[in-house]
PDB file of N, CA and C in Angstrom:
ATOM      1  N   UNK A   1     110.492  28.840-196.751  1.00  0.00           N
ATOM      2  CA  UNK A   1     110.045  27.462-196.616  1.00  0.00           C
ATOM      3  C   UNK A   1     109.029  27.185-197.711  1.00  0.00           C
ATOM      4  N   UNK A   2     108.983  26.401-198.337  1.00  0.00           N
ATOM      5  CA  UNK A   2     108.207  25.654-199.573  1.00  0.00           C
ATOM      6  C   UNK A   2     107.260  24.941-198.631  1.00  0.00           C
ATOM      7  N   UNK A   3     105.752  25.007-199.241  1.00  0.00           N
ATOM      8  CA  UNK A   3     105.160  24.463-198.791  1.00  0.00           C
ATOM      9  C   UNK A   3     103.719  23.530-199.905  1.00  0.00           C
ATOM     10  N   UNK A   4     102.537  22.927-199.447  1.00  0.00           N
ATOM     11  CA  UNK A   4     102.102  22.004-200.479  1.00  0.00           C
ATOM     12  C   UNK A   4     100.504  21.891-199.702  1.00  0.00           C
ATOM     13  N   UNK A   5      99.733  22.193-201.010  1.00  0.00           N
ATOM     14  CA  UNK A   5      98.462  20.992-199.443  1.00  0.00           C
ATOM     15  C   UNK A   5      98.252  19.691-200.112  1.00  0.00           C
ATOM     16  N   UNK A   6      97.729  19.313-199.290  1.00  0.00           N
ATOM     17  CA  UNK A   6      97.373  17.758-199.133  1.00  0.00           C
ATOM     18  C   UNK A   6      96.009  17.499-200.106  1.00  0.00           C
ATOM     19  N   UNK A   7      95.528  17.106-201.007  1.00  0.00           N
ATOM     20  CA  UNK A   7      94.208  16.783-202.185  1.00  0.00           C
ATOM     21  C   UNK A   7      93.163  15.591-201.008  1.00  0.00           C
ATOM     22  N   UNK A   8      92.111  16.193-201.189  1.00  0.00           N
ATOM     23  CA  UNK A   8      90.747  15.012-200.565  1.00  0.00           C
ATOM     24  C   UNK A   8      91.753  13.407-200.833  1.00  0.00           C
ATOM     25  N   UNK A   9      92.335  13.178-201.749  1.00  0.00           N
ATOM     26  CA  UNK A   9      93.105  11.988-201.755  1.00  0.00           C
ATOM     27  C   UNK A   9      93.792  11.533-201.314  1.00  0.00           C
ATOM     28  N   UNK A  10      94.436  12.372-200.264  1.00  0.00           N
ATOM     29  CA  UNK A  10      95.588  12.369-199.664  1.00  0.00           C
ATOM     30  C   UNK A  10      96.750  12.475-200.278  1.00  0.00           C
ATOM     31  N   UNK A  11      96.555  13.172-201.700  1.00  0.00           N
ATOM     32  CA  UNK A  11      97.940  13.510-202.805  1.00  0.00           C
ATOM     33  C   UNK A  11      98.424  14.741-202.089  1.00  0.00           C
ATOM     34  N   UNK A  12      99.990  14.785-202.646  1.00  0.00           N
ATOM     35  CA  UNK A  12     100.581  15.705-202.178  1.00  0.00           C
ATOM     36  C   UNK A  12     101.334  16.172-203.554  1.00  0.00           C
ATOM     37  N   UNK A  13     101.574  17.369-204.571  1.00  0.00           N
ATOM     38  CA  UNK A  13     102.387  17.541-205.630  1.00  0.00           C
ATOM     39  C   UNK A  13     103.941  18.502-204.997  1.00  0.00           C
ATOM     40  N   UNK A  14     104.780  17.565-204.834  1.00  0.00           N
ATOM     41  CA  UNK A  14     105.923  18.534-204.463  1.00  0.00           C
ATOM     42  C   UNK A  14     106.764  19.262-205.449  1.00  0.00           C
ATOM     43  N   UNK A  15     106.966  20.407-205.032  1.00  0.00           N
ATOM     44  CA  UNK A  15     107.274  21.496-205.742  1.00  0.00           C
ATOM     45  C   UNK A  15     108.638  21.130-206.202  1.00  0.00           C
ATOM     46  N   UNK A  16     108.552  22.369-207.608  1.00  0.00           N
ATOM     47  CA  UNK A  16     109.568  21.709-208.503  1.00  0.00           C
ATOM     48  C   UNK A  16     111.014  21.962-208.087  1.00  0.00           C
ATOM     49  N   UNK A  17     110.780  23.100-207.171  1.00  0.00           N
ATOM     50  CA  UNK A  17     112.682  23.118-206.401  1.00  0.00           C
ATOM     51  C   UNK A  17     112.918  21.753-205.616  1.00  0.00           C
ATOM     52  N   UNK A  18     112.016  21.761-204.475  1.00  0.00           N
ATOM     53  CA  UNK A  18     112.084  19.993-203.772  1.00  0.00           C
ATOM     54  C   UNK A  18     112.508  18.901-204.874  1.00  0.00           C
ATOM     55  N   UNK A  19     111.670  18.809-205.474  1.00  0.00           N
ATOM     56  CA  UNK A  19     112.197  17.464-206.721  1.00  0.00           C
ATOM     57  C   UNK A  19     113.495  17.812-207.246  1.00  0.00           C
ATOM     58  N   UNK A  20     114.035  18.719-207.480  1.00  0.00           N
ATOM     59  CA  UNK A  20     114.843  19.193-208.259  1.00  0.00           C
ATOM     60  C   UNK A  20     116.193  18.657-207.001  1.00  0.00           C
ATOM     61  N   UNK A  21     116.043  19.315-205.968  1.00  0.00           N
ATOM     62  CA  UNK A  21     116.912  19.232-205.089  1.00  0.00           C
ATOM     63  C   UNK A  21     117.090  17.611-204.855  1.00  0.00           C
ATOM     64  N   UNK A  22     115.658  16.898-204.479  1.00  0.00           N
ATOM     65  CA  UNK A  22     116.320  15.507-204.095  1.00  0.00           C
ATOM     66  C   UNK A  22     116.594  14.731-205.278  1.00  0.00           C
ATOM     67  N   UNK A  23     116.471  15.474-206.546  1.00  0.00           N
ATOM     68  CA  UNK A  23     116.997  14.589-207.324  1.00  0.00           C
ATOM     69  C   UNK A  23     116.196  13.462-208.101  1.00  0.00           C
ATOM     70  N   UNK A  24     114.541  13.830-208.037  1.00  0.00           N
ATOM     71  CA  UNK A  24     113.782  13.030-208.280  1.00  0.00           C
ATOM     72  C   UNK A  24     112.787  13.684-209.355  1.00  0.00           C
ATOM     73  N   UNK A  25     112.489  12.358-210.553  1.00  0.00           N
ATOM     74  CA  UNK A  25     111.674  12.464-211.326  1.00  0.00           C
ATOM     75  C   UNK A  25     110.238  12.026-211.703  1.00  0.00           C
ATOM     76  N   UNK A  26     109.559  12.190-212.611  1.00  0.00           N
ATOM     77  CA  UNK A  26     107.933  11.409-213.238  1.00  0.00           C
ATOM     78  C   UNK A  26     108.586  10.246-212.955  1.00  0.00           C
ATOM     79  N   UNK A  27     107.597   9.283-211.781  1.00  0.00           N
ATOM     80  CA  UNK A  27     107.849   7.685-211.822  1.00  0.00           C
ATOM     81  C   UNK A  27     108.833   7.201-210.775  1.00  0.00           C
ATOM     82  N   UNK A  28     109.966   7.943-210.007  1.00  0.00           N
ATOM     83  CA  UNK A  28     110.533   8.276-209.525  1.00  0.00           C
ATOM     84  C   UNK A  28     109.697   7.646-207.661  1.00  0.00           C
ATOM     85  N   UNK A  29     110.683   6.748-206.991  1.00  0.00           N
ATOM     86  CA  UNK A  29     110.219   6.621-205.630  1.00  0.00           C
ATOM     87  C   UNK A  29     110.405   7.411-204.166  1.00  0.00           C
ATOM     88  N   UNK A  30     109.842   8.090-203.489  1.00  0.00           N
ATOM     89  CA  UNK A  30     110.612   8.146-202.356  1.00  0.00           C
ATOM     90  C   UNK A  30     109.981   7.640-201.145  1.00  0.00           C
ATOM     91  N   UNK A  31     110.935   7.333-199.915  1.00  0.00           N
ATOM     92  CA  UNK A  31     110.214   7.174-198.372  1.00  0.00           C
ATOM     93  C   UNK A  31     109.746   8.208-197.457  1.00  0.00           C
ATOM     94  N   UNK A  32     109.627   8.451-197.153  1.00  0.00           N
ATOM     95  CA  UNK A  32     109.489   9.237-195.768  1.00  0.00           C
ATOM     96  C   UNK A  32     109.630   8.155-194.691  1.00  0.00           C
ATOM     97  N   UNK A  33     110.620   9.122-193.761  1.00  0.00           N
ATOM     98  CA  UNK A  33     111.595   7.824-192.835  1.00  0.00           C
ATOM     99  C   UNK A  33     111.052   9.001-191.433  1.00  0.00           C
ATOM    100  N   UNK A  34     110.124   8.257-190.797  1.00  0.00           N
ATOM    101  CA  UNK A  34     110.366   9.004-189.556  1.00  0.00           C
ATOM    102  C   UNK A  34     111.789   9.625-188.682  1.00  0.00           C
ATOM    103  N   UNK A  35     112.043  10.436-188.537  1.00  0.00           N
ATOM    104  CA  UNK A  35     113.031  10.617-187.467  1.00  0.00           C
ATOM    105  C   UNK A  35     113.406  11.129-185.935  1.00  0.00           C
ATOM    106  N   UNK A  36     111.615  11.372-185.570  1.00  0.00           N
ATOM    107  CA  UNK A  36     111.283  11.510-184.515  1.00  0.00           C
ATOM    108  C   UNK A  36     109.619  11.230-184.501  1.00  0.00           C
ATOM    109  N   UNK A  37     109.005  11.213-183.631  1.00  0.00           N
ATOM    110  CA  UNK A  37     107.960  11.401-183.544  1.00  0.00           C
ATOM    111  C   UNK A  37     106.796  12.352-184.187  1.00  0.00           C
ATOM    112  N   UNK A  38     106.267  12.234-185.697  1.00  0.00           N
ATOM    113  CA  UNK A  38     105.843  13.280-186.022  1.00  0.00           C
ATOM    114  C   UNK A  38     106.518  13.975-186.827  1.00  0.00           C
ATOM    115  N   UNK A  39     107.807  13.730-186.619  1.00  0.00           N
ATOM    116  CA  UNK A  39     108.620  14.628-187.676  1.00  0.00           C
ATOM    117  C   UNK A  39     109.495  13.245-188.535  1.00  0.00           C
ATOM    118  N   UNK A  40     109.352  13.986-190.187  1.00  0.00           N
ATOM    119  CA  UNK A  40     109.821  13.104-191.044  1.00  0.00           C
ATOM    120  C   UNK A  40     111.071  13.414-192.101  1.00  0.00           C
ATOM    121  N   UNK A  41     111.576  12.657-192.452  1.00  0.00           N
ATOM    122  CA  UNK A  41     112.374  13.145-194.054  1.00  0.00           C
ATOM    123  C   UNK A  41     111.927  12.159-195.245  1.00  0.00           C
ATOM    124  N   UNK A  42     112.142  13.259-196.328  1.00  0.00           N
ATOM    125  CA  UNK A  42     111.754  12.542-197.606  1.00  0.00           C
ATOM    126  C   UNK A  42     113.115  12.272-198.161  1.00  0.00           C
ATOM    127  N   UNK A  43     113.176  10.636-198.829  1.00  0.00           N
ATOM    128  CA  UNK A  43     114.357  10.266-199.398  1.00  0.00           C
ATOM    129  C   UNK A  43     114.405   9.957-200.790  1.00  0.00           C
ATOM    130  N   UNK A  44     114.792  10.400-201.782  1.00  0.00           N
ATOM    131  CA  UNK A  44     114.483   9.506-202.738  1.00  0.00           C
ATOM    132  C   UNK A  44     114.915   8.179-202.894  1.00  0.00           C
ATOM    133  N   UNK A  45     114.030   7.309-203.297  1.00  0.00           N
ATOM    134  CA  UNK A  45     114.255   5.663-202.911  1.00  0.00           C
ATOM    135  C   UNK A  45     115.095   5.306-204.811  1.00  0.00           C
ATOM    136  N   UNK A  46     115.634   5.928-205.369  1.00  0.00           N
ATOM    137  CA  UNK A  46     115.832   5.641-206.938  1.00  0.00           C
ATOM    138  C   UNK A  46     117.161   4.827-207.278  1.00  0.00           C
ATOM    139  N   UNK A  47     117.736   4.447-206.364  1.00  0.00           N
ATOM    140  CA  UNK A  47     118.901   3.377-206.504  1.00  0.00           C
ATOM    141  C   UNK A  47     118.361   2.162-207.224  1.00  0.00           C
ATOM    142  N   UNK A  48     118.906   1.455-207.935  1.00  0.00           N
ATOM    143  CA  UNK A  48     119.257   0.441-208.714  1.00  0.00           C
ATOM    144  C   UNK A  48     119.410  -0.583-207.809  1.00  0.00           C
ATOM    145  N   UNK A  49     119.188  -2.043-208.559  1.00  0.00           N
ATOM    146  CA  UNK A  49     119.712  -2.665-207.700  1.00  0.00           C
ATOM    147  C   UNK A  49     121.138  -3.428-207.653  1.00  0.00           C
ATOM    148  N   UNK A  50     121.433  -2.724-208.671  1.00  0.00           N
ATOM    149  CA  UNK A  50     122.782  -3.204-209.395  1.00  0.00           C
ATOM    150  C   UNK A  50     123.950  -1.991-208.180  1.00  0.00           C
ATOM    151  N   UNK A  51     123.266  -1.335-207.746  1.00  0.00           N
ATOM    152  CA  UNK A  51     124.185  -0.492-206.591  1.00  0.00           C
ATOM    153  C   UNK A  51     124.336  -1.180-205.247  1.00  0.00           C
ATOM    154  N   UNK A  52     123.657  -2.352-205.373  1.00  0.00           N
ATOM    155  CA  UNK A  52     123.920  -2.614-203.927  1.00  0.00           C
ATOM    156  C   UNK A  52     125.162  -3.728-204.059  1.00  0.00           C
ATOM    157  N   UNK A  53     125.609  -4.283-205.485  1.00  0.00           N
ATOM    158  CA  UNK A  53     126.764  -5.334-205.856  1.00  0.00           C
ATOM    159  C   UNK A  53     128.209  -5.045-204.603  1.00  0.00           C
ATOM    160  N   UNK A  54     128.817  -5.822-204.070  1.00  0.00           N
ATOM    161  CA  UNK A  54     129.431  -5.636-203.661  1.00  0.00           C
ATOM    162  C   UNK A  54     129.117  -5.451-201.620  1.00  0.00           C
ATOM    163  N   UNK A  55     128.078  -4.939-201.292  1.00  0.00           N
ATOM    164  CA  UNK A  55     127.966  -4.701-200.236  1.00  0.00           C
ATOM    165  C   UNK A  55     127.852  -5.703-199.113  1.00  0.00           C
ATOM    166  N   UNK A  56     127.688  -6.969-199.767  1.00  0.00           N
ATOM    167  CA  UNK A  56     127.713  -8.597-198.753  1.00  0.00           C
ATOM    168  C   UNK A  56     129.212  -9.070-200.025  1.00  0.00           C
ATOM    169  N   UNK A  57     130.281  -9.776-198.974  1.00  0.00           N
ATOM    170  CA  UNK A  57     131.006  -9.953-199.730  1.00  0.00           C
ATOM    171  C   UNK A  57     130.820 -11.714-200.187  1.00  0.00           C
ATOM    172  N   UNK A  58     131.293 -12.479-201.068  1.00  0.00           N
ATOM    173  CA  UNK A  58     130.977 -13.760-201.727  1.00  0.00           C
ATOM    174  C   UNK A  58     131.942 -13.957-200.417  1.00  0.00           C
ATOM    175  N   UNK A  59     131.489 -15.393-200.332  1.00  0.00           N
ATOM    176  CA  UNK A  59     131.999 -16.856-199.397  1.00  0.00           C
ATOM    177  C   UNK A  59     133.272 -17.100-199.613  1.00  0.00           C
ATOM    178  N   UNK A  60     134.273 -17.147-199.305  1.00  0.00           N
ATOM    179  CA  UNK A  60     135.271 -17.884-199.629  1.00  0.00           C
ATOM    180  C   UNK A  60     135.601 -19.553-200.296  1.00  0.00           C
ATOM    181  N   UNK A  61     134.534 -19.689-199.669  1.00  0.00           N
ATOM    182  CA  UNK A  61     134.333 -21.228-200.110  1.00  0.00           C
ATOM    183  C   UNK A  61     132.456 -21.516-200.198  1.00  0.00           C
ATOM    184  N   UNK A  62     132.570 -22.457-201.417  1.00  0.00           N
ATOM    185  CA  UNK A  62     131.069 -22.384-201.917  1.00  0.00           C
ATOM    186  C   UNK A  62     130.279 -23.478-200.597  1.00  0.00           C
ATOM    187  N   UNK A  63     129.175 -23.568-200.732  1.00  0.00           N
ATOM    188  CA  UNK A  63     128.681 -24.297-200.031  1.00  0.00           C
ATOM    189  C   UNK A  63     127.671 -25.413-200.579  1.00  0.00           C
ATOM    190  N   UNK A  64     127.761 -26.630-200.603  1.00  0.00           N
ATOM    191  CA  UNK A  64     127.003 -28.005-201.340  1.00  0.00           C
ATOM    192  C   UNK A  64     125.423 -27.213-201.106  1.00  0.00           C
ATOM    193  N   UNK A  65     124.787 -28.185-201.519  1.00  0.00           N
ATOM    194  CA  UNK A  65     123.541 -28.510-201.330  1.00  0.00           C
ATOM    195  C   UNK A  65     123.294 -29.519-200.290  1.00  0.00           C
ATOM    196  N   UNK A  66     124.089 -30.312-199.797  1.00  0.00           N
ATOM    197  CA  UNK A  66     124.183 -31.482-198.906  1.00  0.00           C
ATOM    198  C   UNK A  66     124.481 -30.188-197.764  1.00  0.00           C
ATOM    199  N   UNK A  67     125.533 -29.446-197.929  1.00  0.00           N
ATOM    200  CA  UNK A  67     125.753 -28.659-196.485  1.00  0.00           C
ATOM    201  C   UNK A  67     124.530 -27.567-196.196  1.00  0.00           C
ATOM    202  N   UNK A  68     124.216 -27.271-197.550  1.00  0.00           N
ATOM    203  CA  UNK A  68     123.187 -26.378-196.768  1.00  0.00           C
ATOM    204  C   UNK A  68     121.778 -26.668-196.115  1.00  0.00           C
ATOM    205  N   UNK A  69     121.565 -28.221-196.655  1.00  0.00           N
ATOM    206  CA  UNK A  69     120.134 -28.660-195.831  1.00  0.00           C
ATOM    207  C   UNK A  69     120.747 -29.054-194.744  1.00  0.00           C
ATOM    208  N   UNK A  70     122.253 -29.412-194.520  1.00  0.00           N
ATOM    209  CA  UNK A  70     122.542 -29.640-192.834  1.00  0.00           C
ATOM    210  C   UNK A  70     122.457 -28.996-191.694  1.00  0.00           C
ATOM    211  N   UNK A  71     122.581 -27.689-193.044  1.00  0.00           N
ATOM    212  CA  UNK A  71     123.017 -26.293-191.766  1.00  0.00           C
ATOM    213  C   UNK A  71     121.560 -25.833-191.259  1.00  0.00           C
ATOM    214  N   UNK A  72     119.881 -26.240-192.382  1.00  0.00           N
ATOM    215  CA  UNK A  72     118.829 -25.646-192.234  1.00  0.00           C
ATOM    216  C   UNK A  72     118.657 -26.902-191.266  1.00  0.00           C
ATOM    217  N   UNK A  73     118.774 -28.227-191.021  1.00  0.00           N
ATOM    218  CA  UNK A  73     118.179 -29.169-190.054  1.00  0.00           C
ATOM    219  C   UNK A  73     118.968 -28.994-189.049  1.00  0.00           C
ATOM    220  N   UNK A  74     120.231 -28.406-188.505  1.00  0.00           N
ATOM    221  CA  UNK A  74     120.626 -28.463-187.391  1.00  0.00           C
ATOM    222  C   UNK A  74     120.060 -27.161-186.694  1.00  0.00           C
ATOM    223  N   UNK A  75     119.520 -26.137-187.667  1.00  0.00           N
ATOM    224  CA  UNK A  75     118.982 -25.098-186.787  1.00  0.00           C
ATOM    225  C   UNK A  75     117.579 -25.605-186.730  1.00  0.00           C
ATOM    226  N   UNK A  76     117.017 -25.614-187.457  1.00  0.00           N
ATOM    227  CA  UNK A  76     115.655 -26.101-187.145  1.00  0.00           C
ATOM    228  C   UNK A  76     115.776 -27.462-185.811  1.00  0.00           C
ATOM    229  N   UNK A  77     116.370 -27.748-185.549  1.00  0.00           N
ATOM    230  CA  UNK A  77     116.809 -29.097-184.171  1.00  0.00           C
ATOM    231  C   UNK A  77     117.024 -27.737-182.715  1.00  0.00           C
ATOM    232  N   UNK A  78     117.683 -26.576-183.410  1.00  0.00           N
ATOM    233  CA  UNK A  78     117.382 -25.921-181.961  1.00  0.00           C
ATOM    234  C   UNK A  78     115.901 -25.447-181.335  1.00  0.00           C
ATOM    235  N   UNK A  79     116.021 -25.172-180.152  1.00  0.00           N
ATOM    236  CA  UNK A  79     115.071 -24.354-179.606  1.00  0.00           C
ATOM    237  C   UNK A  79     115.247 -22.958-179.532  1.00  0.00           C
ATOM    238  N   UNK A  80     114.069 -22.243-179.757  1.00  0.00           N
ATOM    239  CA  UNK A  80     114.413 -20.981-178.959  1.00  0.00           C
ATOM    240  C   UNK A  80     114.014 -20.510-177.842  1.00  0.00           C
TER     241      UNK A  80
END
């Protein structure tokens, strides 16, 4: 098990197999995503945003400017 301490700063330098493994560099983002209580994973966050193209698909049909303030005043007319 690889391990790290923590700096008065609360820095952490992760070791160069870890980086290596997730794939992360100098400048480089990651999360830590809880997955239980206390216990975490580190992700690297380094996707593009040009990777997310494709994942909402386009409209079939475009939508005015006349339809879309209709569609924001008929919801704003509901309650919740």
């Amino acid at each position: 098990m690889t391990s790290a301490r923590i700096t008065s700063k609360g820095q952490v330098t992760i070791p160069k197999e870890v980086r290596s493994r997730l794939g992360v560099d100098t400048g480089d983002r990651i999360e830590f995503v809880e997955i239980e209580t206390g216990v975490f994973n580190i992700v690297p966050a380094t996707a593009e945003i040009t990777d997310l193209k494709g994942i909402i698909q386009k409209p079939q049909k475009a939508v005015s400017i006349d339809g879309m303030k209709a569609a924001i005043k008929k919801r704003a007319g509901r309650k919740r």
